[in-house]
C-alpha atoms as a PDB file:
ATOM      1  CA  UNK A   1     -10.959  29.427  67.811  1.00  0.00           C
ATOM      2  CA  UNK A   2      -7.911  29.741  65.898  1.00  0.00           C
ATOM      3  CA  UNK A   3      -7.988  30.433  62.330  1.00  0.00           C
ATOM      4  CA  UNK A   4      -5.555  29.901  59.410  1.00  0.00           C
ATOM      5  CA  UNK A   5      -5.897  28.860  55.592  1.00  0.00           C
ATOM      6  CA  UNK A   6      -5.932  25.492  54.460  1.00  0.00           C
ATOM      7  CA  UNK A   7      -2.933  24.512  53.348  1.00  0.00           C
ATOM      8  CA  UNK A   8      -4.254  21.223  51.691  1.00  0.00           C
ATOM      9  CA  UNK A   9      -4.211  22.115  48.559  1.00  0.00           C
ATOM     10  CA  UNK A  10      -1.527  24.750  46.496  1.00  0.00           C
ATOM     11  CA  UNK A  11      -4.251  27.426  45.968  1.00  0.00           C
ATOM     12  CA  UNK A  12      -3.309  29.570  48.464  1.00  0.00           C
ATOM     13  CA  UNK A  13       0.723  29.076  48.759  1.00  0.00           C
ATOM     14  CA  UNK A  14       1.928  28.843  52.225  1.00  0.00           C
ATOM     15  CA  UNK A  15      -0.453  29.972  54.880  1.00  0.00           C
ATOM     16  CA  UNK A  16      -1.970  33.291  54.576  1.00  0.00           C
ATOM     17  CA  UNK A  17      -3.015  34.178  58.439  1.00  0.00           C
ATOM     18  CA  UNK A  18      -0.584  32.960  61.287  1.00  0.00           C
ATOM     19  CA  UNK A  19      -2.008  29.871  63.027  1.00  0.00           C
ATOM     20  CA  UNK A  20      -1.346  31.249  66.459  1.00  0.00           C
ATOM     21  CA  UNK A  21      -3.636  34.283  65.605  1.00  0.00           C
ATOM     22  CA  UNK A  22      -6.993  34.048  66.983  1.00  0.00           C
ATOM     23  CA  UNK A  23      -9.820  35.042  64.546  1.00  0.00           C
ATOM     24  CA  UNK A  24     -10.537  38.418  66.573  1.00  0.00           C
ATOM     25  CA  UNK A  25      -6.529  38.988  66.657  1.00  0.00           C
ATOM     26  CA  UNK A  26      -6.569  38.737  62.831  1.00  0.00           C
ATOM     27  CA  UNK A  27      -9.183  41.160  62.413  1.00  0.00           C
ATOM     28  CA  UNK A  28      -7.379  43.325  64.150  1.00  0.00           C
ATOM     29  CA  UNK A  29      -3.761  42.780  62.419  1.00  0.00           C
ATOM     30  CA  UNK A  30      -5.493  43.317  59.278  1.00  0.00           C
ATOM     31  CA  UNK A  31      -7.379  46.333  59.794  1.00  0.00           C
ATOM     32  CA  UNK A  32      -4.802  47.881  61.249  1.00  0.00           C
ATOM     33  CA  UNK A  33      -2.349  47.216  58.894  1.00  0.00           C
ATOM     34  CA  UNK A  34      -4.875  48.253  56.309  1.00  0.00           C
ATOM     35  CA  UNK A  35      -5.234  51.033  57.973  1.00  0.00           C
ATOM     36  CA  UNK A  36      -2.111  52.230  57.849  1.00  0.00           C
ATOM     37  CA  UNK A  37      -1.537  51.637  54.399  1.00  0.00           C
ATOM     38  CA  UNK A  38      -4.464  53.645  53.512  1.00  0.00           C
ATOM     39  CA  UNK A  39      -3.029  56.519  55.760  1.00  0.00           C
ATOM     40  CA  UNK A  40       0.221  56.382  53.865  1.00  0.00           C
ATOM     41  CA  UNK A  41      -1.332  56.339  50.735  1.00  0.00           C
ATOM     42  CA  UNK A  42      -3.722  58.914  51.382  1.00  0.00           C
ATOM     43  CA  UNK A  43      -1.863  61.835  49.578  1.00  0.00           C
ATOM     44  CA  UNK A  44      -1.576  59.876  46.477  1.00  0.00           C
ATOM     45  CA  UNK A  45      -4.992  58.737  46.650  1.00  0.00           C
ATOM     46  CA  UNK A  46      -6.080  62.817  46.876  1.00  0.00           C
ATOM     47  CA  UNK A  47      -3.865  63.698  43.996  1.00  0.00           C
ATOM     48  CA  UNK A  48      -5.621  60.877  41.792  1.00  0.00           C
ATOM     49  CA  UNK A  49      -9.025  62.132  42.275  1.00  0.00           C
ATOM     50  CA  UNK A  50      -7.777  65.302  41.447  1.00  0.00           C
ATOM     51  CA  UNK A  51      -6.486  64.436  37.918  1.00  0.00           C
ATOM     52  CA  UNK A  52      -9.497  62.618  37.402  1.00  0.00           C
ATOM     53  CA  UNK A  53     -11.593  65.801  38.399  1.00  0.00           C
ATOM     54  CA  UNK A  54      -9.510  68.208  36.426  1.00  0.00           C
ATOM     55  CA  UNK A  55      -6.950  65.956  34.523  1.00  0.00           C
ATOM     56  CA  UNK A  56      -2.978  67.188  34.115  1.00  0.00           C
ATOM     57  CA  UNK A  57      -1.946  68.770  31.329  1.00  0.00           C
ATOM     58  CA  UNK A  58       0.751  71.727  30.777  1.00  0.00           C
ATOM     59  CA  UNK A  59      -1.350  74.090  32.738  1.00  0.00           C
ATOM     60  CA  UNK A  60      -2.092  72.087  35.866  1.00  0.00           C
ATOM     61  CA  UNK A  61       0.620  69.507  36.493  1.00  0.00           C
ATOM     62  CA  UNK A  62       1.029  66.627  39.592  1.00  0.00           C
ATOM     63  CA  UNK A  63       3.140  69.811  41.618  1.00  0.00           C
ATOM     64  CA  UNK A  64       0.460  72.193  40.559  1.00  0.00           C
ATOM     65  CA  UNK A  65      -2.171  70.018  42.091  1.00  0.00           C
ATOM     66  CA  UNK A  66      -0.281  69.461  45.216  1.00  0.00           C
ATOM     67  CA  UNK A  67       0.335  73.224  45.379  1.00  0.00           C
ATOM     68  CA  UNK A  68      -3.071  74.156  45.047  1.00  0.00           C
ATOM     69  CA  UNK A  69      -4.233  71.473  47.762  1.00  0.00           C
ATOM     70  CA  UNK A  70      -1.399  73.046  50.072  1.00  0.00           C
ATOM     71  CA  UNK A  71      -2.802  76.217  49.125  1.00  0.00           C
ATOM     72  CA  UNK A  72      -6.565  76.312  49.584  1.00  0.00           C
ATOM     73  CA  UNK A  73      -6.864  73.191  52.256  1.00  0.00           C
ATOM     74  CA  UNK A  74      -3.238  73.226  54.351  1.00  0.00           C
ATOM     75  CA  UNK A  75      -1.888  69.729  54.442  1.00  0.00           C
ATOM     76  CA  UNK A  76      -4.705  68.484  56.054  1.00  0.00           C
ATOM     77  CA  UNK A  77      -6.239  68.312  52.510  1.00  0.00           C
ATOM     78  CA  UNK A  78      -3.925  65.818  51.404  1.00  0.00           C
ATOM     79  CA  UNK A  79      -5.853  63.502  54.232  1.00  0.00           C
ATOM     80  CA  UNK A  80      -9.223  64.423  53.134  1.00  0.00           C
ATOM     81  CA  UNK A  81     -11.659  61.390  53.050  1.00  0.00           C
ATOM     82  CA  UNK A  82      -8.740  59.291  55.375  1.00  0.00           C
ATOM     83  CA  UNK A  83     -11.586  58.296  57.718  1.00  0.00           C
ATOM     84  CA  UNK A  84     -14.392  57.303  55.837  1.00  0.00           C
ATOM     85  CA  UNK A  85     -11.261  55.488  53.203  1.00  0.00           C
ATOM     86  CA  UNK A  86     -10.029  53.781  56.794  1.00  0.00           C
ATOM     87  CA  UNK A  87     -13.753  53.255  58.182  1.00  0.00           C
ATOM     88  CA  UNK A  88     -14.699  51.073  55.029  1.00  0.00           C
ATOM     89  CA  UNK A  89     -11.783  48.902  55.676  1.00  0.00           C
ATOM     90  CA  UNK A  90     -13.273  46.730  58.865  1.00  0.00           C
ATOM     91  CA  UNK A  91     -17.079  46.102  57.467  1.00  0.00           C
ATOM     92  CA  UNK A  92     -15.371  44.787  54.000  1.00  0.00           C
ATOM     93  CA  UNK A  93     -13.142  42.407  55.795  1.00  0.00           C
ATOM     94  CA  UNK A  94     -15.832  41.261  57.638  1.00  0.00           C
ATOM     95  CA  UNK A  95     -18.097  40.564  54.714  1.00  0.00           C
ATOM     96  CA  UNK A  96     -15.657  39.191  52.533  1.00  0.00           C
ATOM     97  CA  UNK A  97     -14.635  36.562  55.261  1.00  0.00           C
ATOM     98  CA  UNK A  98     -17.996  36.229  56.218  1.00  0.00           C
ATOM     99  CA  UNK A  99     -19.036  35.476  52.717  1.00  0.00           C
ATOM    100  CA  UNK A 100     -16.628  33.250  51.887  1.00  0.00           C
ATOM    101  CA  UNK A 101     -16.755  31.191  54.415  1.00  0.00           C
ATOM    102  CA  UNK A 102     -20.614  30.516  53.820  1.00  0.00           C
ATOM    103  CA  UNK A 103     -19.791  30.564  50.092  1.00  0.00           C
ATOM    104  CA  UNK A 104     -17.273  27.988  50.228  1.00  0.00           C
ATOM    105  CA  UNK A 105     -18.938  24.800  51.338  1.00  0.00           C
ATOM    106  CA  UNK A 106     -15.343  22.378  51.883  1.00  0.00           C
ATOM    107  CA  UNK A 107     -13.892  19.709  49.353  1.00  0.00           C
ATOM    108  CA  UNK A 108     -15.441  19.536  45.490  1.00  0.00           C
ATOM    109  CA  UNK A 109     -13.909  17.786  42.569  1.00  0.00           C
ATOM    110  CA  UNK A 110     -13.048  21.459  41.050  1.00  0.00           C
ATOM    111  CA  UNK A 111     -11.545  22.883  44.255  1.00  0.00           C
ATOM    112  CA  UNK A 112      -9.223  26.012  42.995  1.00  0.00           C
ATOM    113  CA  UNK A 113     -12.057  26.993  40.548  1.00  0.00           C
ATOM    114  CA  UNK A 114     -14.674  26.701  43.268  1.00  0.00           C
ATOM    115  CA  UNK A 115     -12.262  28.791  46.245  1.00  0.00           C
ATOM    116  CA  UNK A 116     -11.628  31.586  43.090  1.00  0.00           C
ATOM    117  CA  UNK A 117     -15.230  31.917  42.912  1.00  0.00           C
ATOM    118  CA  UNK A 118     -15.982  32.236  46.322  1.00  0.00           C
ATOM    119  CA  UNK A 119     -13.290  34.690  46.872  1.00  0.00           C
ATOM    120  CA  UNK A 120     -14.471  36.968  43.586  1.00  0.00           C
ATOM    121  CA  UNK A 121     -17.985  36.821  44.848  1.00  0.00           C
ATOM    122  CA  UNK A 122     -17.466  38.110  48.615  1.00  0.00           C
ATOM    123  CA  UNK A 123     -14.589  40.606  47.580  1.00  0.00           C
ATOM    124  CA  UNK A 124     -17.572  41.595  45.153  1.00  0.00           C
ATOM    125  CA  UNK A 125     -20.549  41.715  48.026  1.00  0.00           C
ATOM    126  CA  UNK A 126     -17.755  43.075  50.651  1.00  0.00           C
ATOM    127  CA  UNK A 127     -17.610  45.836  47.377  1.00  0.00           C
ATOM    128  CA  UNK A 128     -21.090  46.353  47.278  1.00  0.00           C
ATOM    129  CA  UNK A 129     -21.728  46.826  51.127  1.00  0.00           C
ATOM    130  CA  UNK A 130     -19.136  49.309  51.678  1.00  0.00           C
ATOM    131  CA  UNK A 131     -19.783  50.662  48.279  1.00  0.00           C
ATOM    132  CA  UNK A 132     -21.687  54.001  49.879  1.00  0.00           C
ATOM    133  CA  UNK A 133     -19.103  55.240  52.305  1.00  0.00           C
ATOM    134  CA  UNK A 134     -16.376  54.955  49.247  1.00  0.00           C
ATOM    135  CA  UNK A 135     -18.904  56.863  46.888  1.00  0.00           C
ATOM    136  CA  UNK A 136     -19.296  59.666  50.048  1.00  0.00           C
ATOM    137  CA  UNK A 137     -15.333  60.142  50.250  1.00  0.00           C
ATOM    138  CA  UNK A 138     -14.841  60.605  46.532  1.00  0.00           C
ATOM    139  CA  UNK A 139     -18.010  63.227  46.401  1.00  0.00           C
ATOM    140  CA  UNK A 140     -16.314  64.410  49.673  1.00  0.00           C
ATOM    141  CA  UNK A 141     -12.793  65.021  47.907  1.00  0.00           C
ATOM    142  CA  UNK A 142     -14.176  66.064  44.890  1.00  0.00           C
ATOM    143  CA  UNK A 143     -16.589  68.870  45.736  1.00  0.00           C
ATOM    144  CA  UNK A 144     -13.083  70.508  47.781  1.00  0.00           C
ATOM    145  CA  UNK A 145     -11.556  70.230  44.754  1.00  0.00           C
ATOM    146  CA  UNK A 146     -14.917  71.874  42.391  1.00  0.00           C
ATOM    147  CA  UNK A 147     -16.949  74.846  45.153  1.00  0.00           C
ATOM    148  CA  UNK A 148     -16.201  78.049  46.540  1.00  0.00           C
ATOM    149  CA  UNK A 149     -15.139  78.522  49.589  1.00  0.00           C
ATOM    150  CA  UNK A 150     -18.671  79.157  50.464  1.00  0.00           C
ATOM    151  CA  UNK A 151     -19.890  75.526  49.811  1.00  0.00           C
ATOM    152  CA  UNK A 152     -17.095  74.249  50.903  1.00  0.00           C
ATOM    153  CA  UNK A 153     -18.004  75.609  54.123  1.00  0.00           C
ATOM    154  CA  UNK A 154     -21.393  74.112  53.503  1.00  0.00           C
ATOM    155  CA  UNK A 155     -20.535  70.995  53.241  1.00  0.00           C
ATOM    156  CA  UNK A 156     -17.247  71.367  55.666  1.00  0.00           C
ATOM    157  CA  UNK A 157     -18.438  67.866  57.514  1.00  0.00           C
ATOM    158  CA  UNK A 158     -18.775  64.548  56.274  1.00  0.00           C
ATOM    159  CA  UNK A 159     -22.224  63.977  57.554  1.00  0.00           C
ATOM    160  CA  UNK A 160     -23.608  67.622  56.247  1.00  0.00           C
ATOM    161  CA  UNK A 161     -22.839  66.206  52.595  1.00  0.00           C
ATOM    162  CA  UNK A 162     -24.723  62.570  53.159  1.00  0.00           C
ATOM    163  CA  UNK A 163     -27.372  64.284  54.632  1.00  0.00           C
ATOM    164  CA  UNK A 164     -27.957  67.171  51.603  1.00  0.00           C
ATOM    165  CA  UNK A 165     -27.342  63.668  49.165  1.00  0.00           C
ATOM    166  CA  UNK A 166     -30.108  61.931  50.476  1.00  0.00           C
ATOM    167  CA  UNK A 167     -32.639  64.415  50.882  1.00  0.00           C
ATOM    168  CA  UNK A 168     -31.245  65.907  46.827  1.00  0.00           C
ATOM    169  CA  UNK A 169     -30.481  62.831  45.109  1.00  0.00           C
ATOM    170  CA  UNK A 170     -32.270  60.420  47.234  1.00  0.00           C
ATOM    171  CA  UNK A 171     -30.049  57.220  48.909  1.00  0.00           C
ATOM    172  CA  UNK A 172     -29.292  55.387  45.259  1.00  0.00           C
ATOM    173  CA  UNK A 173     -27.404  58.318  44.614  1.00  0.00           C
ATOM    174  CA  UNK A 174     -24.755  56.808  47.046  1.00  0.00           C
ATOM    175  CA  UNK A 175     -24.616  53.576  44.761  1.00  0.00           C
ATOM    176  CA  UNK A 176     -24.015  55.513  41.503  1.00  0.00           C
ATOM    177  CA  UNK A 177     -21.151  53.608  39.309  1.00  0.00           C
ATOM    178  CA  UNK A 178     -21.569  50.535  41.464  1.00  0.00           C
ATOM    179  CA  UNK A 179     -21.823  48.244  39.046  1.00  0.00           C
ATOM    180  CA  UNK A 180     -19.057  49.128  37.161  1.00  0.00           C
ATOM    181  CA  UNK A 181     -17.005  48.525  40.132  1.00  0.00           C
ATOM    182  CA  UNK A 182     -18.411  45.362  40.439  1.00  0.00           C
ATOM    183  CA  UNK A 183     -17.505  44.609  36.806  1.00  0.00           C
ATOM    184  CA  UNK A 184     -14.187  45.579  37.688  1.00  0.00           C
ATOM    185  CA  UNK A 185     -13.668  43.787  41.004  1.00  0.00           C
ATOM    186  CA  UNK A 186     -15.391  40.473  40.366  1.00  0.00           C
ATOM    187  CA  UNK A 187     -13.520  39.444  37.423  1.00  0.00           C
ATOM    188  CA  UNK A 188     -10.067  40.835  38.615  1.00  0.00           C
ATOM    189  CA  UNK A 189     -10.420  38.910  41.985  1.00  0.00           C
ATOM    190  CA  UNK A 190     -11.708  35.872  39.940  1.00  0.00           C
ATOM    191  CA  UNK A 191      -8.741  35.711  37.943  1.00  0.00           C
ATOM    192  CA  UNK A 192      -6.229  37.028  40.400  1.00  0.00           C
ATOM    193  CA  UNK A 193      -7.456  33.909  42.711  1.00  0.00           C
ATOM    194  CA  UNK A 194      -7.444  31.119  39.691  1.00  0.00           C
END
């Protein structure tokens, strides 16, 4: 079936998704361009999470940083947490389409307020889902950044950490600082959409 945005009323501008696009062919087309966004991104993205681990000042600087990556990881480090980053891409477009096409039940009197709503609410569940696999690629980044070589060894794959962070911190560890996300998100989307 083919799938586009209603252009019937101004809430969305011109159309968002092509009409000749088939719903699987704009699954695809997004994730992949989502993808690669994420993949360009990705050094940025490692440099943020290490200011917010260790924070710039004189001492240890944006080059610093990048030096020290280059350093101790090789380039590769700059890409760390790419695949779990790119992975959580596909389920959240799923939900949030998903979700706001059960959320959003066709005409009401209060139309844009109603489409805002549904799109704050399944950008926040789509959140929420993937929520675990973002929390696992910051932990994943971070502890490169924080342990010896030794742990770093340790915990060298992906799946070695989520394993020792279930069996440690049990699985709500993986949901820790979810909710302010959500009160981040939710609102943001909300008013973004109005």
């Amino acid at each position: 079936s083919e799938l586009a945005v209603s252009t019937d009323s101004d809430f969305f501008g011109p159309t968002l998704v092509p009409k000749h696009l088939t719903a699987w062919q704009t699954v695809v087309a997004g994730t992949a361009s989502s993808i690669a966004s994420r993949t360009t991104t990705a050094p940025l993205e490692r440099l943020k999470v290490d200011a917010q681990a260790f924070g710039f000042s004189t001492r240890r600087n944006l080059c610093a940083s990048a030096a020290s990556i280059l350093r101790n990881e090789g380039s590769g480090g700059f890409f760390r947490g790419i695949f779990l980053h790119c992975l959580r891409v596909f389920p959240a477009g799923i939900v949030s389409c998903w979700a706001y096409n059960a959320l959003d039940g066709g005409e009401t009197p209060s139309r844009r307020i109603w489409q805002a709503s549904c799109v704050s609410l399944a950008t926040g569940l789509a959140s929420a889902v993937t929520y675990p696999l973002d929390s696992l690629r910051t932990r994943w980044i971070a502890q490169a950044s924080f342990s010896s070589s030794s742990e770093r060894r340790k915990f060298g794959r992906m799946a070695t950490l989520l394993v020792h962070i279930v069996r440690t911190e049990r699985v709500g560890a993986l949901y820790r600082g979810l909710l302010p996300t959500l009160y981040a998100v939710v609102p943001f989307t909300l008013i973004q959409s109005a």
